[in-house]
Every structure is written in structure tokens, then in C-alpha cells.
PDB file of N, CA and C in Angstrom:
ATOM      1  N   UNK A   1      56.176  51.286 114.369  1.00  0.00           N
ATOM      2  CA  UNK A   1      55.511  50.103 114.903  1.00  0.00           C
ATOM      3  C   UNK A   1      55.994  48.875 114.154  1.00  0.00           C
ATOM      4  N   UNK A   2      56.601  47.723 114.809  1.00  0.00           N
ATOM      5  CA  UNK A   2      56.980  46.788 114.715  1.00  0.00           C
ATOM      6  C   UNK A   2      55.810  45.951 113.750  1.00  0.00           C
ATOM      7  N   UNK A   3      55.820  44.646 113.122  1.00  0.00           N
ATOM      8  CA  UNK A   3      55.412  44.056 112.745  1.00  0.00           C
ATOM      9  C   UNK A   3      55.070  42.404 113.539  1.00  0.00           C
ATOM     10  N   UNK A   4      54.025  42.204 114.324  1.00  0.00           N
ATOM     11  CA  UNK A   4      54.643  40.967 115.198  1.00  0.00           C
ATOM     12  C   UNK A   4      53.517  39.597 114.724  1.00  0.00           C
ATOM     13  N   UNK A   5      54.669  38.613 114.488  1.00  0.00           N
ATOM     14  CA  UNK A   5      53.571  37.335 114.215  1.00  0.00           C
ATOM     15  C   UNK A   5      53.522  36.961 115.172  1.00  0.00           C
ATOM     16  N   UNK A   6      51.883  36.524 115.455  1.00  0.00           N
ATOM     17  CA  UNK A   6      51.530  35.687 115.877  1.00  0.00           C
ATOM     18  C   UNK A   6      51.461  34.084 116.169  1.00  0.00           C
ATOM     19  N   UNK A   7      51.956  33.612 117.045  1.00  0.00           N
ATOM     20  CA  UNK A   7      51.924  31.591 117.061  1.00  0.00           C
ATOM     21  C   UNK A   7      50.701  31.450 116.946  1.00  0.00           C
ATOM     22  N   UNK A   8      50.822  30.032 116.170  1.00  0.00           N
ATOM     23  CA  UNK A   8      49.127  29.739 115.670  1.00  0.00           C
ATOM     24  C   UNK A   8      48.296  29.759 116.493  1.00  0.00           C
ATOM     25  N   UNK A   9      48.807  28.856 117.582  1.00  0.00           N
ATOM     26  CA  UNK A   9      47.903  28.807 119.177  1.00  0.00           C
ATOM     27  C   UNK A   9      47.768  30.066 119.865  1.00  0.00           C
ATOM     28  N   UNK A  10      48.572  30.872 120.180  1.00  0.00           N
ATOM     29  CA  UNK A  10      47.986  32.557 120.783  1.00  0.00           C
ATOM     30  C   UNK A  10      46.874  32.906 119.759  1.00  0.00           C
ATOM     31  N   UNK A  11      47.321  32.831 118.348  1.00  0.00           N
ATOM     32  CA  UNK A  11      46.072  33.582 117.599  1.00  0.00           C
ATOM     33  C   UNK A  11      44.466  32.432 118.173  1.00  0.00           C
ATOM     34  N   UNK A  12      44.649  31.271 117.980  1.00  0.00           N
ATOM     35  CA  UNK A  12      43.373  30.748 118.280  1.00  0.00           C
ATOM     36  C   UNK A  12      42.899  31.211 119.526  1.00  0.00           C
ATOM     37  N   UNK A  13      43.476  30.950 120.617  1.00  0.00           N
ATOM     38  CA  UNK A  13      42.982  31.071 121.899  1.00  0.00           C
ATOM     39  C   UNK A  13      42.419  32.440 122.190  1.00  0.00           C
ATOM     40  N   UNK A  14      43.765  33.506 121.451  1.00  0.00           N
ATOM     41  CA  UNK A  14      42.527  34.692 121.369  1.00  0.00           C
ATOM     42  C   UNK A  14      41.363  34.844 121.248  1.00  0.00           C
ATOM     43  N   UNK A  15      41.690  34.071 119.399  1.00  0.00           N
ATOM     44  CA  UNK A  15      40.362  34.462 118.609  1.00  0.00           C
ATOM     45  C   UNK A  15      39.034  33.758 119.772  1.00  0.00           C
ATOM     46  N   UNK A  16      38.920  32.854 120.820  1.00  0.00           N
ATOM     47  CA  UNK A  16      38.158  32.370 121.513  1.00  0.00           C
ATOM     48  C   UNK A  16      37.929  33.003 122.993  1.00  0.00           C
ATOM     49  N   UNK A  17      38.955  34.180 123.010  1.00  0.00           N
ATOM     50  CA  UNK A  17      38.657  34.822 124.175  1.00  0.00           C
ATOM     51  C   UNK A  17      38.390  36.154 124.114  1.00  0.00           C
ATOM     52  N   UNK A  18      37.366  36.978 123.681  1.00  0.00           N
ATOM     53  CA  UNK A  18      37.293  37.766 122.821  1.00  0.00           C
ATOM     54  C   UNK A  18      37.957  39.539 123.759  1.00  0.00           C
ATOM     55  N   UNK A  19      37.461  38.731 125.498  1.00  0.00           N
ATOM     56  CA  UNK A  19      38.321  40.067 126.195  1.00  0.00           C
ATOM     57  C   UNK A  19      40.319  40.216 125.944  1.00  0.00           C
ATOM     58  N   UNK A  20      40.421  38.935 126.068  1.00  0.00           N
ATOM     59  CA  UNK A  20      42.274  39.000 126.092  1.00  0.00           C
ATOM     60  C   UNK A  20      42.241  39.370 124.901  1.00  0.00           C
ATOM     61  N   UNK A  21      41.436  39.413 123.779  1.00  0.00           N
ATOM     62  CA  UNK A  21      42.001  39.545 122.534  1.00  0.00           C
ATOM     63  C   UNK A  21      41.746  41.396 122.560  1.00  0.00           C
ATOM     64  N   UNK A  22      41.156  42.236 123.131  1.00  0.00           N
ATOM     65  CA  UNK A  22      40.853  43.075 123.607  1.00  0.00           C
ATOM     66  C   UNK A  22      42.158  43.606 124.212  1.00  0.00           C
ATOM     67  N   UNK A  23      42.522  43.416 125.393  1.00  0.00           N
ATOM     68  CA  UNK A  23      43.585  43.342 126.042  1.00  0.00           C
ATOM     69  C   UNK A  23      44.905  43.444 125.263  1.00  0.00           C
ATOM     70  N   UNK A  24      45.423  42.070 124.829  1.00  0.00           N
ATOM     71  CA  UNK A  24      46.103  41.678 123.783  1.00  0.00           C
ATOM     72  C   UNK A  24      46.603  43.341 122.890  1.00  0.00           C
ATOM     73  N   UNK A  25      45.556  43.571 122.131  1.00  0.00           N
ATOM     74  CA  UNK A  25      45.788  44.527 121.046  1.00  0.00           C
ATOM     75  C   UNK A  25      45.875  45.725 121.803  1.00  0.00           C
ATOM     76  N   UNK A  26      45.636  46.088 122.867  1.00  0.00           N
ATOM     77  CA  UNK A  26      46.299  46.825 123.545  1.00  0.00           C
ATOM     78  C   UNK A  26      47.533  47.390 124.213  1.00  0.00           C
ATOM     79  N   UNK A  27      48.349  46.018 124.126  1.00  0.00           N
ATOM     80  CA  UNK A  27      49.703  46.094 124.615  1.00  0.00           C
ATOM     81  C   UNK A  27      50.464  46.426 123.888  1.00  0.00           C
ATOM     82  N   UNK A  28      51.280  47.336 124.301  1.00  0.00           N
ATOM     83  CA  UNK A  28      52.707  48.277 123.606  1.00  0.00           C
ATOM     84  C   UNK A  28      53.217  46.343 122.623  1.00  0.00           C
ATOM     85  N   UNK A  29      54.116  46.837 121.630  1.00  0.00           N
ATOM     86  CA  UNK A  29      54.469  45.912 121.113  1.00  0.00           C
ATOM     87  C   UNK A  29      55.714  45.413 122.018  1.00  0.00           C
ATOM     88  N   UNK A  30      56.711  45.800 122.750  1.00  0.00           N
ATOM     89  CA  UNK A  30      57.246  44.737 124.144  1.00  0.00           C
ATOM     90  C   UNK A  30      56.689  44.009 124.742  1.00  0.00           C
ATOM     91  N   UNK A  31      55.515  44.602 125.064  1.00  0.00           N
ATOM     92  CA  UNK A  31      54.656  43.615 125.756  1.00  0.00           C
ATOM     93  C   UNK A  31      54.000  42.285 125.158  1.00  0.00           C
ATOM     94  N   UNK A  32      53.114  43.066 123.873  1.00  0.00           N
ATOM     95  CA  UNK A  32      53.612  41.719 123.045  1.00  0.00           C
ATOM     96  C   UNK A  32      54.359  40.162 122.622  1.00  0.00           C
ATOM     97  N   UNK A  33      55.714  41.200 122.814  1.00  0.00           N
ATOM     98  CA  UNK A  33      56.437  39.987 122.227  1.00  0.00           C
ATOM     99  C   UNK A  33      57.069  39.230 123.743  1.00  0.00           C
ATOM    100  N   UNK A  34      56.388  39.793 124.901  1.00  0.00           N
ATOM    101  CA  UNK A  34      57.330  39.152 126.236  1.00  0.00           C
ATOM    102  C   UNK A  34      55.781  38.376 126.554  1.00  0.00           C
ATOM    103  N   UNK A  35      54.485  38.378 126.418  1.00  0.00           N
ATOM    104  CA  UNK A  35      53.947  37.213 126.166  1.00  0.00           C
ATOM    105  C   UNK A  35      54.283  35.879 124.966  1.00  0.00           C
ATOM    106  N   UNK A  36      54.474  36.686 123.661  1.00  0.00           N
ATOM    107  CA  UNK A  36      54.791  36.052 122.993  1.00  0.00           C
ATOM    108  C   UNK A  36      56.041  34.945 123.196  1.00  0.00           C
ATOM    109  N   UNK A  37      56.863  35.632 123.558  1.00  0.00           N
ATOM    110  CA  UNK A  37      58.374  34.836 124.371  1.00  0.00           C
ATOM    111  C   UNK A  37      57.553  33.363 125.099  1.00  0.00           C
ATOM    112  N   UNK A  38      56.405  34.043 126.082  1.00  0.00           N
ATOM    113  CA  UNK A  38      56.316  32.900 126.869  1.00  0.00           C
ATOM    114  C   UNK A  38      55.436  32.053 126.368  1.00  0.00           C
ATOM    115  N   UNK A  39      55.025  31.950 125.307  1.00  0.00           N
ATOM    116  CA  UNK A  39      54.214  30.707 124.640  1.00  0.00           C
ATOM    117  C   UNK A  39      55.255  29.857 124.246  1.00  0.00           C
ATOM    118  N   UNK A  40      56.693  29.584 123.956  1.00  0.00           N
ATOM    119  CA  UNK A  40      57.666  28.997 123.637  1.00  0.00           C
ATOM    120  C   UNK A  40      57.426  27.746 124.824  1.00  0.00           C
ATOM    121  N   UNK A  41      57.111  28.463 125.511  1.00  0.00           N
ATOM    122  CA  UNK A  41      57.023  27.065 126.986  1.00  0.00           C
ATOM    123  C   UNK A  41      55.775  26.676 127.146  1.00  0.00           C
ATOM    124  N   UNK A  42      54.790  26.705 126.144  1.00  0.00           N
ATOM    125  CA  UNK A  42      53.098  26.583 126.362  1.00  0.00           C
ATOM    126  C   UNK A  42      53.477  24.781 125.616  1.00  0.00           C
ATOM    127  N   UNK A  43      53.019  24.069 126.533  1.00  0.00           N
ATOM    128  CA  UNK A  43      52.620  22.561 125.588  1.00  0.00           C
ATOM    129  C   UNK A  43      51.269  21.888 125.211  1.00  0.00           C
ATOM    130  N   UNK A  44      50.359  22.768 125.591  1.00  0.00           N
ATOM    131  CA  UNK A  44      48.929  22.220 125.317  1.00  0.00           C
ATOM    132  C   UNK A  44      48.294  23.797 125.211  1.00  0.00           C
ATOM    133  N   UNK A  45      46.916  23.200 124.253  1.00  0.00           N
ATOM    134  CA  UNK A  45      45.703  24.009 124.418  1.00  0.00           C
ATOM    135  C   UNK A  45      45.689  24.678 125.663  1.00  0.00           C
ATOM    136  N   UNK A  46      45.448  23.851 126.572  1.00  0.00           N
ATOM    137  CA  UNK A  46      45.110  24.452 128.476  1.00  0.00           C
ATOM    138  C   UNK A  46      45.955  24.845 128.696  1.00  0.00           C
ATOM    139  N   UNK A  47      47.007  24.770 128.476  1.00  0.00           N
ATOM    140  CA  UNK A  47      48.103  25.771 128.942  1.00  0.00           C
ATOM    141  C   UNK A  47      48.224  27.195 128.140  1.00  0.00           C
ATOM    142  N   UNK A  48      48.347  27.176 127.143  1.00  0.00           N
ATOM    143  CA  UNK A  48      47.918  28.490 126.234  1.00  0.00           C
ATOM    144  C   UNK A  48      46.644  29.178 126.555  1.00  0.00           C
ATOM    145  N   UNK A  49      45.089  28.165 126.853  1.00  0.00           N
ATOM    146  CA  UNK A  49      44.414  29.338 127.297  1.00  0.00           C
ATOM    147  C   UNK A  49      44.023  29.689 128.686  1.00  0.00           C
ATOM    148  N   UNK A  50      45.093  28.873 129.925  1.00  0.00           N
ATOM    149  CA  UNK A  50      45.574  29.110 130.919  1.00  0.00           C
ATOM    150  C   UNK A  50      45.994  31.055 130.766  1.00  0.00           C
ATOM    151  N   UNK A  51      47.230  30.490 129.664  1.00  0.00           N
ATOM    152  CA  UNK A  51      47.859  31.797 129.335  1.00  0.00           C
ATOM    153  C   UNK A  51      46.939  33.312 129.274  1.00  0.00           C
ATOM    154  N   UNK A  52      46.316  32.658 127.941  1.00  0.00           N
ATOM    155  CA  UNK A  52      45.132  33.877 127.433  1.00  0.00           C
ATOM    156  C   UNK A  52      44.376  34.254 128.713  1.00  0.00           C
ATOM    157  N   UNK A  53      43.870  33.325 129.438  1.00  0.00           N
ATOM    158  CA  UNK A  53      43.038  33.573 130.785  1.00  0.00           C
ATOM    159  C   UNK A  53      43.661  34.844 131.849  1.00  0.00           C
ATOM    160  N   UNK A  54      45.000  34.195 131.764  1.00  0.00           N
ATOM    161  CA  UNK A  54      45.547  35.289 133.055  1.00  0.00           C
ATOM    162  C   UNK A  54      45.316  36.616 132.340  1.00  0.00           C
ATOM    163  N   UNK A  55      46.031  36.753 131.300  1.00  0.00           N
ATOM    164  CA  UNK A  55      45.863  38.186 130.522  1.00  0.00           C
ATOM    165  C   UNK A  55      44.677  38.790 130.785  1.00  0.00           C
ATOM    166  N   UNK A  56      43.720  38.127 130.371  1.00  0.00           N
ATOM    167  CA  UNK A  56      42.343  38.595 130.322  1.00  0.00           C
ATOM    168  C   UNK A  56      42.094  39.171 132.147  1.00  0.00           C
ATOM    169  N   UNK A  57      42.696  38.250 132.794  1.00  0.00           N
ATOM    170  CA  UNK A  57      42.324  38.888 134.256  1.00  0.00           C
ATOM    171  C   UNK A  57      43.260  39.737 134.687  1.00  0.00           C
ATOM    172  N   UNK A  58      44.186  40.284 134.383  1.00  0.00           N
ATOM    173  CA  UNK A  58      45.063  41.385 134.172  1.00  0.00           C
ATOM    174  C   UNK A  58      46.086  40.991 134.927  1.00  0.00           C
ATOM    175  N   UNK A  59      46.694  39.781 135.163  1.00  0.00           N
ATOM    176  CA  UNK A  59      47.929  39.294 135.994  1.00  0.00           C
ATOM    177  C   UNK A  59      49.075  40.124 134.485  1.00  0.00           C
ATOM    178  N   UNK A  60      49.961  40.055 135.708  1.00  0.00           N
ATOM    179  CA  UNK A  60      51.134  40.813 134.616  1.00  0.00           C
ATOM    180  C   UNK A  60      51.681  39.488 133.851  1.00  0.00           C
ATOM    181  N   UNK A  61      51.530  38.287 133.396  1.00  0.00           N
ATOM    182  CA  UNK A  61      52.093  37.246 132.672  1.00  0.00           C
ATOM    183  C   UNK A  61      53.845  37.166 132.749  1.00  0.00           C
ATOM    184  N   UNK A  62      54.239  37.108 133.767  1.00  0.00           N
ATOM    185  CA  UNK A  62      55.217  37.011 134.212  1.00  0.00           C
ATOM    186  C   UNK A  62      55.809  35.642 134.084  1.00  0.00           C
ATOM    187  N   UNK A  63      57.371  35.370 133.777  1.00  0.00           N
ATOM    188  CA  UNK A  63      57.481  33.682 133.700  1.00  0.00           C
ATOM    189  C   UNK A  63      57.132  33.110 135.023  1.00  0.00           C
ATOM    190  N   UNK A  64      56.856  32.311 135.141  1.00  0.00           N
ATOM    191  CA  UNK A  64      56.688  31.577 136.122  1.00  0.00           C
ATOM    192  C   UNK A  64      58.274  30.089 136.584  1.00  0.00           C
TER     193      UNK A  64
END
């Protein structure tokens, strides 16, 4: 098992969504890091917990 950091903003928005963070720690570590990938393109709060949101509703977080 890989070791994966977290961006400051995924960790907050988690820590405030307590199902994606649920979710979240569930995902194989690829999965992980191919959300992680897509916070590189997150420019605000609302867009990050846009992000966290879909997760939580089980969209596959696909780029858009």
C-alpha cells in the first residue's frame, strides 16, 4: 500500500463531509490518486466541495 498525500483542500472538504470522507477511504489507492489528479484543476472552495459532493453521491468523478 502506497503512501498518498493529501491537498490541503481535499483533506478539508472531507474533513466537512463526513460521508465522502467515508467513501474516500474506501477507494483502492488508483482511485485515490485519479481524484486526487483532478483537484489540480479545482480553483475554489465550491469547486472542491462540488468535487467532494459528487463522490459522496457516487458519480464516478470523471474529468469533465
Amino acid at each position: 500500500m502506497m503512501s498518498i498525500d493529501l491537498p490541503m483542500g481535499l483533506g478539508m472538504a472531507l474533513a466537512q463531509n463526513e460521508a465522502a470522507m467515508h467513501k474516500f477511504e474506501s477507494l483502492t489507492d488508483n482511485e485515490k490518486m485519479a481524484i486526487i489528479e483532478q483537484t489540480h484543476s479545482v480553483r475554489s472552495k465550491a469547486e472542491m466541495r462540488a468535487l467532494v459532493k459528487r463522490l459522496c453521491d457516487g458519480d464516478k468523478l470523471k474529468a469533465e
